[in-house]
C-alpha atoms as a PDB file:
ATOM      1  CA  UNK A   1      10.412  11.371 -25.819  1.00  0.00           C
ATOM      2  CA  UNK A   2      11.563   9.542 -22.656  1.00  0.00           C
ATOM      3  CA  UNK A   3      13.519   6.593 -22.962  1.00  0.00           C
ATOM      4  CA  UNK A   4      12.247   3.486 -21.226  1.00  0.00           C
ATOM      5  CA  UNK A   5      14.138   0.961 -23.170  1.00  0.00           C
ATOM      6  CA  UNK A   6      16.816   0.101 -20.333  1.00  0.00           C
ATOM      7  CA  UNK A   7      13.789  -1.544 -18.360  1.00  0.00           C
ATOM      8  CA  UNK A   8      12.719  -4.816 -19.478  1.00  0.00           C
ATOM      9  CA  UNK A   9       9.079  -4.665 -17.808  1.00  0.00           C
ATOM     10  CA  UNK A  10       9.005  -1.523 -19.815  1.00  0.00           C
ATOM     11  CA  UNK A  11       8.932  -3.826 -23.307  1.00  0.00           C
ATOM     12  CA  UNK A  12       6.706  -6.371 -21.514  1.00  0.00           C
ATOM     13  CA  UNK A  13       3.974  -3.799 -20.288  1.00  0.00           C
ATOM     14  CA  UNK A  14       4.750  -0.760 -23.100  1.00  0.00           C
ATOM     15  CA  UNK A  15       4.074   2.478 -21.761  1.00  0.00           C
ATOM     16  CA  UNK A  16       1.520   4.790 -23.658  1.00  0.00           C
ATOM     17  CA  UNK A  17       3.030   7.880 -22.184  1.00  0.00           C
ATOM     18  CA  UNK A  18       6.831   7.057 -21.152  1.00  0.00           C
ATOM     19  CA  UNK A  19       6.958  10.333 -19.776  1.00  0.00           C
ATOM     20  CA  UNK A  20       5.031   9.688 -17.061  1.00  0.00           C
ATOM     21  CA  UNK A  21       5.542   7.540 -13.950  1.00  0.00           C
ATOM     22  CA  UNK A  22       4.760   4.182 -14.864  1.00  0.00           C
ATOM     23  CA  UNK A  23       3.360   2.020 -12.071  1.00  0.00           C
ATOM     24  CA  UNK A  24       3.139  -1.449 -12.237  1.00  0.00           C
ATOM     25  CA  UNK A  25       0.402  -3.072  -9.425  1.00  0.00           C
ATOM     26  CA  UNK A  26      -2.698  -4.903  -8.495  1.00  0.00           C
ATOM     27  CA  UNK A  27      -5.340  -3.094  -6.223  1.00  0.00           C
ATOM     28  CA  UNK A  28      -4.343  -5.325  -3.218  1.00  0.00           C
ATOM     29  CA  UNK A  29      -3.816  -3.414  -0.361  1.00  0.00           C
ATOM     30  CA  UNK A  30      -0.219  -3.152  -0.478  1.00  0.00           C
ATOM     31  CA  UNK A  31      -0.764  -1.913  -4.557  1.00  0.00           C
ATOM     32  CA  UNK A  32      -3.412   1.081  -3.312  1.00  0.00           C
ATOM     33  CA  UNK A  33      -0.937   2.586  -1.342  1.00  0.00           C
ATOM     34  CA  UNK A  34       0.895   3.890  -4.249  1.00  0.00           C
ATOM     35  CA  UNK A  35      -1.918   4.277  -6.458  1.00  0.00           C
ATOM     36  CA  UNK A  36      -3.921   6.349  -3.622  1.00  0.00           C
ATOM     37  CA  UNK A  37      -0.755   8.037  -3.450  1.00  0.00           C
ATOM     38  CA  UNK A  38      -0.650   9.276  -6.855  1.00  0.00           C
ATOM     39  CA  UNK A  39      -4.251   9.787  -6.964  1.00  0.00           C
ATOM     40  CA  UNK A  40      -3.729  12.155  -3.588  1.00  0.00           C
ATOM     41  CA  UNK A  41      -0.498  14.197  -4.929  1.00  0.00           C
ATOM     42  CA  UNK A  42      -1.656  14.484  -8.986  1.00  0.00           C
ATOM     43  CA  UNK A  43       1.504  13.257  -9.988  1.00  0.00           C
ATOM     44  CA  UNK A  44       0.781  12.483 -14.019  1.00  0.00           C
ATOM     45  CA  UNK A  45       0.991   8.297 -14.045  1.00  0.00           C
ATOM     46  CA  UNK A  46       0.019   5.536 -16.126  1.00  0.00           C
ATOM     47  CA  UNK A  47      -0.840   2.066 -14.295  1.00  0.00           C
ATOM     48  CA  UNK A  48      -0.058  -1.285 -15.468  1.00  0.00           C
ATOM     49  CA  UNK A  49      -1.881  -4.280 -14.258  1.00  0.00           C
ATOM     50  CA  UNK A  50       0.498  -6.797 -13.335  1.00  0.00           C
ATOM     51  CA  UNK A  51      -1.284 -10.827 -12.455  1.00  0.00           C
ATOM     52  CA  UNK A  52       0.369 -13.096  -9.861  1.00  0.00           C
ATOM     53  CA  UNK A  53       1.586 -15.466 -11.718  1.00  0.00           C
ATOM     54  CA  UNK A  54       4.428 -16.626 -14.436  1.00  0.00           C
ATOM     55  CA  UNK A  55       3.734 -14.575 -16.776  1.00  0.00           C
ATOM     56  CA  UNK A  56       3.351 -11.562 -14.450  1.00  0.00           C
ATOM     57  CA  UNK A  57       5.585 -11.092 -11.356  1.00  0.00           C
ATOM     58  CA  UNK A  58       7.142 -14.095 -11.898  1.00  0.00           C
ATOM     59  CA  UNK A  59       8.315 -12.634 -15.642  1.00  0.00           C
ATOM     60  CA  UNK A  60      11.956 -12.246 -16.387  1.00  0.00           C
ATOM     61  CA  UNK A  61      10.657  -9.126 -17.293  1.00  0.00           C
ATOM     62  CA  UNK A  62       9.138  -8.378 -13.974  1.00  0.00           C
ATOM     63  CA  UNK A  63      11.689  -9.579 -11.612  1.00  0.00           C
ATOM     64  CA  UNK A  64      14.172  -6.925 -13.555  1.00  0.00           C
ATOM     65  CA  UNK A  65      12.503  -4.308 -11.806  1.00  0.00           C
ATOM     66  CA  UNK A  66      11.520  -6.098  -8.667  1.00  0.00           C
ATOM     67  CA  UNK A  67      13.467  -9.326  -8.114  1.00  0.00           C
ATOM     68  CA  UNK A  68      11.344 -10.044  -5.033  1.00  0.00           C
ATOM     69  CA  UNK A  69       8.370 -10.759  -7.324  1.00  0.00           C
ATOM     70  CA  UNK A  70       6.045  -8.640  -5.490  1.00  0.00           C
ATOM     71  CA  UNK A  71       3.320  -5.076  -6.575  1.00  0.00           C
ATOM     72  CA  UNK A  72       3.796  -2.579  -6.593  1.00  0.00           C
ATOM     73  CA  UNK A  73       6.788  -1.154  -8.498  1.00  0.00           C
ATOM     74  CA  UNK A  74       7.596   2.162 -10.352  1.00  0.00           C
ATOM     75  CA  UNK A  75       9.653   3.094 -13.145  1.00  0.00           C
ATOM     76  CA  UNK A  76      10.285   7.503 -12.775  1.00  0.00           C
ATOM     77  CA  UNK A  77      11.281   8.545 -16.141  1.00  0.00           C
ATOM     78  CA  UNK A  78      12.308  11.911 -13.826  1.00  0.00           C
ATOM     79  CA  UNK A  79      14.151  10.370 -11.084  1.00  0.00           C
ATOM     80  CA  UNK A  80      16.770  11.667  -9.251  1.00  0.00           C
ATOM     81  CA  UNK A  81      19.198  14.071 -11.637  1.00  0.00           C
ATOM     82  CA  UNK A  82      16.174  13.636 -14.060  1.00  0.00           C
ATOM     83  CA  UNK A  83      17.462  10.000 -15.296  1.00  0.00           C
ATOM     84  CA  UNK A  84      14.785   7.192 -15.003  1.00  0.00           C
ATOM     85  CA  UNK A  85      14.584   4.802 -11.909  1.00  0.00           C
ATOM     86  CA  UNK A  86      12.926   1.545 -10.616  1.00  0.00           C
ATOM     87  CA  UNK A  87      12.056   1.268  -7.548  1.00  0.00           C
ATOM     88  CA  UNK A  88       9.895  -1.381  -5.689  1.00  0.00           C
ATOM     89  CA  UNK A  89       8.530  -2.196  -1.886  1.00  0.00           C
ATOM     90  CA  UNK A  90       5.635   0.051  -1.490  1.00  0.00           C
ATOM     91  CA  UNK A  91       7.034   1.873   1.855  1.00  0.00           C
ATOM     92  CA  UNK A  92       9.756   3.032   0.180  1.00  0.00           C
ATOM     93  CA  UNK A  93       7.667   4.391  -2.302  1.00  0.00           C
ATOM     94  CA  UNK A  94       5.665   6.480  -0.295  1.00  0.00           C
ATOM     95  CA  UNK A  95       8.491   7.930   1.105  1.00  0.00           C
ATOM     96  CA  UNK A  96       9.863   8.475  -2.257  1.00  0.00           C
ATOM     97  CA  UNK A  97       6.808  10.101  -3.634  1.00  0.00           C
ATOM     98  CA  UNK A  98       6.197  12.397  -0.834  1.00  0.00           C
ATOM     99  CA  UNK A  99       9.793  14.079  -1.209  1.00  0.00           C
ATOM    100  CA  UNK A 100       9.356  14.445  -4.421  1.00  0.00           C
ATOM    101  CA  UNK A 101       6.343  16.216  -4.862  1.00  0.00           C
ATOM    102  CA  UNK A 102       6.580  17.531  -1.182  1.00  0.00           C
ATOM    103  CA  UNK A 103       3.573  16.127  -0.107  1.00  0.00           C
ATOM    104  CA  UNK A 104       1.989  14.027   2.292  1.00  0.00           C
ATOM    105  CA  UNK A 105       5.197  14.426   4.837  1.00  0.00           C
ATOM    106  CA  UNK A 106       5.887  17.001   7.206  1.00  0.00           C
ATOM    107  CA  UNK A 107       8.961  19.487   6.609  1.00  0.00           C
ATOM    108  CA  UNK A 108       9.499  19.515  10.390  1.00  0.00           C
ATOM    109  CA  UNK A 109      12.295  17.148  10.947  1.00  0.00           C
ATOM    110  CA  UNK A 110      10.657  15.346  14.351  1.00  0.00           C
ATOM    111  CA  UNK A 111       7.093  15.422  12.909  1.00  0.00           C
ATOM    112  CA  UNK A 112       8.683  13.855   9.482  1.00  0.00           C
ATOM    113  CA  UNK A 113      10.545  10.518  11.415  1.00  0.00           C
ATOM    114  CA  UNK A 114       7.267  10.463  13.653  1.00  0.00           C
ATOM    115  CA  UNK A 115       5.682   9.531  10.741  1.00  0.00           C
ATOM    116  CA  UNK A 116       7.678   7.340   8.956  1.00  0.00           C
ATOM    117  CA  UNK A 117       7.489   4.980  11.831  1.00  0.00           C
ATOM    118  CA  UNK A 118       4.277   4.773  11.414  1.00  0.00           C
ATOM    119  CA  UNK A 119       4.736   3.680   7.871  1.00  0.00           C
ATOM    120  CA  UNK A 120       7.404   1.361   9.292  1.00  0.00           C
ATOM    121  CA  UNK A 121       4.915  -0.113  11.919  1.00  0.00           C
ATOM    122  CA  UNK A 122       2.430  -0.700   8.409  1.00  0.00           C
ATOM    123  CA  UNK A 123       5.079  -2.009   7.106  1.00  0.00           C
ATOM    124  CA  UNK A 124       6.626  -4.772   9.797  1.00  0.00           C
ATOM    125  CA  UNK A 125       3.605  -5.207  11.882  1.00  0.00           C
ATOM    126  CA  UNK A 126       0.491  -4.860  10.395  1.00  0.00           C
ATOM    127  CA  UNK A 127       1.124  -5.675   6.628  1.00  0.00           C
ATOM    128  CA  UNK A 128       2.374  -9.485   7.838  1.00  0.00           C
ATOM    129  CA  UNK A 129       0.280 -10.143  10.687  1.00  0.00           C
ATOM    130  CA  UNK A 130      -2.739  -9.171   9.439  1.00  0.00           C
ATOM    131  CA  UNK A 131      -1.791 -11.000   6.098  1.00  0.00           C
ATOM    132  CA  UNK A 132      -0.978 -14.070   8.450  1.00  0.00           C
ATOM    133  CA  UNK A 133      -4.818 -13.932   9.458  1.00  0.00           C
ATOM    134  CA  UNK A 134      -6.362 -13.849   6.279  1.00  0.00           C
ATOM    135  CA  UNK A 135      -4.747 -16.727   5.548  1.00  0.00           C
ATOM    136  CA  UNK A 136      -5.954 -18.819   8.169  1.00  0.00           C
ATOM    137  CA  UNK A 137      -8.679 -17.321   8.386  1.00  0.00           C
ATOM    138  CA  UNK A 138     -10.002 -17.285   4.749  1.00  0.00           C
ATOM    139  CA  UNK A 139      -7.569 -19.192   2.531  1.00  0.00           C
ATOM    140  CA  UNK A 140      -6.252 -22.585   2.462  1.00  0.00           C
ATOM    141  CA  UNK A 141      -5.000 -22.061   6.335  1.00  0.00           C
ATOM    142  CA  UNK A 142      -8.924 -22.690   7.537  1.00  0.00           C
ATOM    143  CA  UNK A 143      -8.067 -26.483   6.606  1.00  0.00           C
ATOM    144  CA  UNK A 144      -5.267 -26.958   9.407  1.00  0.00           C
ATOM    145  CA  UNK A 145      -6.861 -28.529  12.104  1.00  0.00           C
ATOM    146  CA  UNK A 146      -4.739 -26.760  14.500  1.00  0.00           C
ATOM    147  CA  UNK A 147      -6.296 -23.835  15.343  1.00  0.00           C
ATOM    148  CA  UNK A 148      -2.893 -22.175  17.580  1.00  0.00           C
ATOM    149  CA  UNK A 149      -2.385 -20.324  14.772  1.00  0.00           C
ATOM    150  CA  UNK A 150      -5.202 -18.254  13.647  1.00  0.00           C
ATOM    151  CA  UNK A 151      -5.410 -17.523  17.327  1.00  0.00           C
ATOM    152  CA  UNK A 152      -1.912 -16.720  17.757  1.00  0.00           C
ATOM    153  CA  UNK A 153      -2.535 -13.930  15.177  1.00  0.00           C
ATOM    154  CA  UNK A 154      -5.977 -13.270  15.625  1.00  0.00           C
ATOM    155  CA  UNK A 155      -4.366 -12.192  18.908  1.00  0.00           C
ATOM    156  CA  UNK A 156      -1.889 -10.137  17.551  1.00  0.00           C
ATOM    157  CA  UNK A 157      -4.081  -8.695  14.912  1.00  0.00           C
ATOM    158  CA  UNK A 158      -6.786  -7.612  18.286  1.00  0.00           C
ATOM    159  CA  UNK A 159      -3.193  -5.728  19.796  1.00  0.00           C
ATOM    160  CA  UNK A 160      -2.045  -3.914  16.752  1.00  0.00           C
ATOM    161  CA  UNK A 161      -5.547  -2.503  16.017  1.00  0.00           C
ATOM    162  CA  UNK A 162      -5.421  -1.803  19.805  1.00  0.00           C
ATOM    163  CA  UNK A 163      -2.132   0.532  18.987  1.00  0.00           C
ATOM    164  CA  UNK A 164      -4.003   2.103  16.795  1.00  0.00           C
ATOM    165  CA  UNK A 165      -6.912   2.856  18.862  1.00  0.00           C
ATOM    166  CA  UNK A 166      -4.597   4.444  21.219  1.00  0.00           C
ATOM    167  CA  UNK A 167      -2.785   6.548  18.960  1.00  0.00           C
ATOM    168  CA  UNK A 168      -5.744   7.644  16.988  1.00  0.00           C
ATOM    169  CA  UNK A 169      -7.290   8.995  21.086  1.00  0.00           C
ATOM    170  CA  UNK A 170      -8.387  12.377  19.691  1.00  0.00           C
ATOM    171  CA  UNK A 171      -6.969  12.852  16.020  1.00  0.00           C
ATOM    172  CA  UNK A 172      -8.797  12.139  13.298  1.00  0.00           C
ATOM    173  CA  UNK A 173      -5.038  11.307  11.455  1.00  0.00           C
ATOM    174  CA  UNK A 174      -2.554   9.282  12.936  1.00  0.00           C
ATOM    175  CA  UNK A 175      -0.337  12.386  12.473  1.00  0.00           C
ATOM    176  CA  UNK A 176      -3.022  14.585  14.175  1.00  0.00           C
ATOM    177  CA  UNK A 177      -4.366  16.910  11.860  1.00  0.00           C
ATOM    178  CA  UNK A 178      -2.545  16.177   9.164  1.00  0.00           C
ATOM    179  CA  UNK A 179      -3.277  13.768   6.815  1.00  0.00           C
ATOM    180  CA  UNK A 180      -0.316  11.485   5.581  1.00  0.00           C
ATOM    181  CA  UNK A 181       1.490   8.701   3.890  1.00  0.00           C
ATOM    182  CA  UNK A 182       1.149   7.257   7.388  1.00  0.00           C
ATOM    183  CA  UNK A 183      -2.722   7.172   7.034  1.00  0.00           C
ATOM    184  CA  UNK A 184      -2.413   5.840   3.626  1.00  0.00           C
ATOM    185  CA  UNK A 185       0.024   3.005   4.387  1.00  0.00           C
ATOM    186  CA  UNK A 186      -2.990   1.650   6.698  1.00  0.00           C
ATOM    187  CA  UNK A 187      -5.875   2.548   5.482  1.00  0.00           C
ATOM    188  CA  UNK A 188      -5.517  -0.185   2.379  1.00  0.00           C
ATOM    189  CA  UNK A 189      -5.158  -2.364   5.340  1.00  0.00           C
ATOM    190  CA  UNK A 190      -7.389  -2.024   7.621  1.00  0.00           C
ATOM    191  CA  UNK A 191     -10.303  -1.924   5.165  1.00  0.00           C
ATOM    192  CA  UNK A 192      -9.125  -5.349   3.634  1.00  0.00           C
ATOM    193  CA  UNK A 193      -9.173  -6.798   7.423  1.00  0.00           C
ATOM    194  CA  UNK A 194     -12.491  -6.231   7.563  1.00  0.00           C
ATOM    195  CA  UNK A 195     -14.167  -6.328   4.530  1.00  0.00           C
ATOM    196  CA  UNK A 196     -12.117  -9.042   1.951  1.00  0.00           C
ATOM    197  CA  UNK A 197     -11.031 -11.108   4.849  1.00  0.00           C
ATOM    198  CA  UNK A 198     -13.891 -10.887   6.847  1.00  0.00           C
ATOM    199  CA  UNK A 199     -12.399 -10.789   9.975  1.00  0.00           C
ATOM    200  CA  UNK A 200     -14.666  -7.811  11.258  1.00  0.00           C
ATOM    201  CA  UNK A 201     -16.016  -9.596  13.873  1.00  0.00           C
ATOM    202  CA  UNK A 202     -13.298 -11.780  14.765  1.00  0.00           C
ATOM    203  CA  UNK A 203     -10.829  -9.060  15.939  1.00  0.00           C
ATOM    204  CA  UNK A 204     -14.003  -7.310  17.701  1.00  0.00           C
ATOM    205  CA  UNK A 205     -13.490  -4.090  15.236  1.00  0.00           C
ATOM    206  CA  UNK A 206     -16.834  -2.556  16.352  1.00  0.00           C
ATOM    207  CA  UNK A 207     -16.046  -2.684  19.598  1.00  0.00           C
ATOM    208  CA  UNK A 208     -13.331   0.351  18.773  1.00  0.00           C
ATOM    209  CA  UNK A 209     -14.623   3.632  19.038  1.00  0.00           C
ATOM    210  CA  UNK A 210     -11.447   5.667  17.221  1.00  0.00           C
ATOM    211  CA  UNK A 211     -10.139   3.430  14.255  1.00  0.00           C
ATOM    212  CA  UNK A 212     -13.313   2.605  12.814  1.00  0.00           C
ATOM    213  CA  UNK A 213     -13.947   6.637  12.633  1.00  0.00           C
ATOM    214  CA  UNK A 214     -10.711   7.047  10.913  1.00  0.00           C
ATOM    215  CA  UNK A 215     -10.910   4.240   8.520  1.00  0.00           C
ATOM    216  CA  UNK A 216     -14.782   6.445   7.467  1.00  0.00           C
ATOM    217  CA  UNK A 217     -12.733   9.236   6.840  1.00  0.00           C
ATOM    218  CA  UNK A 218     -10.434   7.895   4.583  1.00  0.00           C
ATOM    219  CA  UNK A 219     -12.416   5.878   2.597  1.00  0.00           C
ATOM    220  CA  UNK A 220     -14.105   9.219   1.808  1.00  0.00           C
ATOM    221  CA  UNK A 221     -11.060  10.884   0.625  1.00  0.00           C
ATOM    222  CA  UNK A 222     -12.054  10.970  -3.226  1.00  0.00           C
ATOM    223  CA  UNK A 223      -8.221  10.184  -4.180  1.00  0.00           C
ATOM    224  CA  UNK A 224      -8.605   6.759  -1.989  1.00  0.00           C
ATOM    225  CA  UNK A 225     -11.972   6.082  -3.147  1.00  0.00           C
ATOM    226  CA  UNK A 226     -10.212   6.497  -6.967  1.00  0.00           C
ATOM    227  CA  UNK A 227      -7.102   4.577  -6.134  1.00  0.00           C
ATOM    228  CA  UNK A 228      -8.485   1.629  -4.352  1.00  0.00           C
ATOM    229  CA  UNK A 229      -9.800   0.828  -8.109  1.00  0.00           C
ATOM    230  CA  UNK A 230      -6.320   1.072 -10.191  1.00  0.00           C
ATOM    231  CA  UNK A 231      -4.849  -0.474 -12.267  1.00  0.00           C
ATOM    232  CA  UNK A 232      -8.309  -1.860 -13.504  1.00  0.00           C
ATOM    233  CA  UNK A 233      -8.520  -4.898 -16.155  1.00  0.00           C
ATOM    234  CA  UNK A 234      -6.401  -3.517 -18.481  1.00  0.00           C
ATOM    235  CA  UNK A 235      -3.166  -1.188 -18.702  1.00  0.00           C
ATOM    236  CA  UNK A 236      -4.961   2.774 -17.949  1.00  0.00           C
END
């Protein structure tokens, strides 16, 4: 049986089946990337639902596997040279993922850095910003009488979508026809924009023609539809 016992989360949040990948998460939309992820490649996995608070990511525990405090993080028990390894920030997942199951990244050398900047433009760009509107747009930022900054990133929310619009100009994946962790880095985020933050109508999203197409076909992918949901409640 694998041994698990050099991770402290790993004693926190036991693992059922230590030869699998453990993943530790909420289904936030950084936290679906890596469980659609899993869901898309097969990989065998058992998900742990981690809360935001001190108890959770702000455990001892936690923090030994990600001392920034944030979902999603893994534990391999078949990492590199088959020995176990942690590993948290959910871009670096994906990439980490995709080479090892081959999947979800193109072989060709160009194609395969095309993409990963588009998991780096997820990752700088659109994960903050559109983060920064939800805020003051939903949360505790809608008390601030000053209103410079939910249009400062309403704004910039309105121009990154635009990117997208542009790229997405007659491909139905932002690699073309291929479907990738580039389209799964976004898609989490996109549909929170609209939906949980409500902000549908505030960065004009129906008046694109290309994203709103591409965000459909995703959320019909039965591996996103799947992963958007894990972890549940409870450990799976």
């Amino acid at each position: 049986m694998t041994d698990l016992s050099a991770f402290p989360v790993a004693a926190r949040w036991p693992a059922k089946h230590p030869d699998r990948l453990q993943l530790y998460s909420q289904p936030t939309p950084n936290g679906v990337k890596v469980s659609i992820m899993l869901e898309e490649t097969g990989l065998p996995y058992e998900a742990h639902r981690i809360e935001f608070d001190a108890e959770g990511t702000g455990s001892p525990a936690y923090r030994s596997l990600n001392p920034n405090g944030k979902i999603p993080a893994i534990i391999d028990p078949d990492g590199p040279g088959g020995k176990p390894m942690g590993l948290f920030e959910s871009g670096a997942i994906l990439l980490y993922l995709a080479e090892k199951t081959g999947r979800l990244l193109p072989a060709d050398p160009a194609a395969r850095y095309e993409t990963i900047q588009w998991v780096f433009f997820q990752v700088g760009a659109v994960g903050p910003m559109f983060g920064q509107l939800g805020y003051f747009h939903k949360f505790a930022g809608r008390e601030i009488a000053d209103k410079r900054p939910l249009e400062r990133y309403r704004e910039e929310c309105r121009r990154l979508l635009g990117v997208l619009e542009t790229r997405l100009e007659g491909r139905d994946w932002i690699m073309g026809e291929d479907y990738t962790i580039a389209d799964i880095a976004l898609i989490g985020m996109v549909r929170n924009l609209v939906g949980y933050y409500d902000a549908r109508d505030l960065v004009g999203f129906d008046d694109l023609a290309h994203v709103p197409a591409w965000l459909e076909r995703g959320l019909a992918r039965p591996a996103v539809q799947r992963g958007l949901l894990i972890p549940g409640s409870a450990s799976a």
